[in-house]
C-alpha atoms as a PDB file:
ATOM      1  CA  UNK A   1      -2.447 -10.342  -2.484  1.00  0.00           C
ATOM      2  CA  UNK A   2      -1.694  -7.382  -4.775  1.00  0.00           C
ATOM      3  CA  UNK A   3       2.179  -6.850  -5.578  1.00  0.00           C
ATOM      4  CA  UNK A   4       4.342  -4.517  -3.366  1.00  0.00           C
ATOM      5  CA  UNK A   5       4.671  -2.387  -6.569  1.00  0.00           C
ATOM      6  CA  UNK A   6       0.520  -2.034  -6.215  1.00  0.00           C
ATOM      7  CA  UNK A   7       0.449  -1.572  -2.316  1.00  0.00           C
ATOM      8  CA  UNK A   8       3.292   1.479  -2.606  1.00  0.00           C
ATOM      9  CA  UNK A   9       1.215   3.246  -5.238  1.00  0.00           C
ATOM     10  CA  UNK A  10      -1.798   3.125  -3.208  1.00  0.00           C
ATOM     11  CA  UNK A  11       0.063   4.362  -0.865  1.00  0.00           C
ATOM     12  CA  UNK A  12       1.263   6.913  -2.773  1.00  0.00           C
ATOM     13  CA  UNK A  13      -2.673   8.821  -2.937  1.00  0.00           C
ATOM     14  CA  UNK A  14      -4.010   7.654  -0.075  1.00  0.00           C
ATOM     15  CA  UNK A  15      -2.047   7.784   3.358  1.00  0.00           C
ATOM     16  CA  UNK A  16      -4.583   5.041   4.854  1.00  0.00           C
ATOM     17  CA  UNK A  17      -3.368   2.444   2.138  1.00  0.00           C
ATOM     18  CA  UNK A  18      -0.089   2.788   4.418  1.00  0.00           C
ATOM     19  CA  UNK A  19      -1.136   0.739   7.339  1.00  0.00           C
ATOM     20  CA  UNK A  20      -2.002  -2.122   4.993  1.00  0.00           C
ATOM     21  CA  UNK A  21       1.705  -1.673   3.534  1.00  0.00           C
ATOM     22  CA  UNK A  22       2.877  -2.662   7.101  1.00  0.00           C
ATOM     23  CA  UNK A  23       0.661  -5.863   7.394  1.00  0.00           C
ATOM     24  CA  UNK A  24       2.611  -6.993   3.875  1.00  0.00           C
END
């Protein structure tokens, strides 16, 4: 898996990146 670092700036540009920040 990418690193929490990586899965918050995805997050950061695209809201739909956020639901895969609460399955890490």
């Amino acid at each position: 898996r990418f690193n929490n670092t990586n899965v918050v700036a995805l997050a950061s540009w695209n809201p739909r990146r956020r639901l895969l920040v609460v399955n890490l």
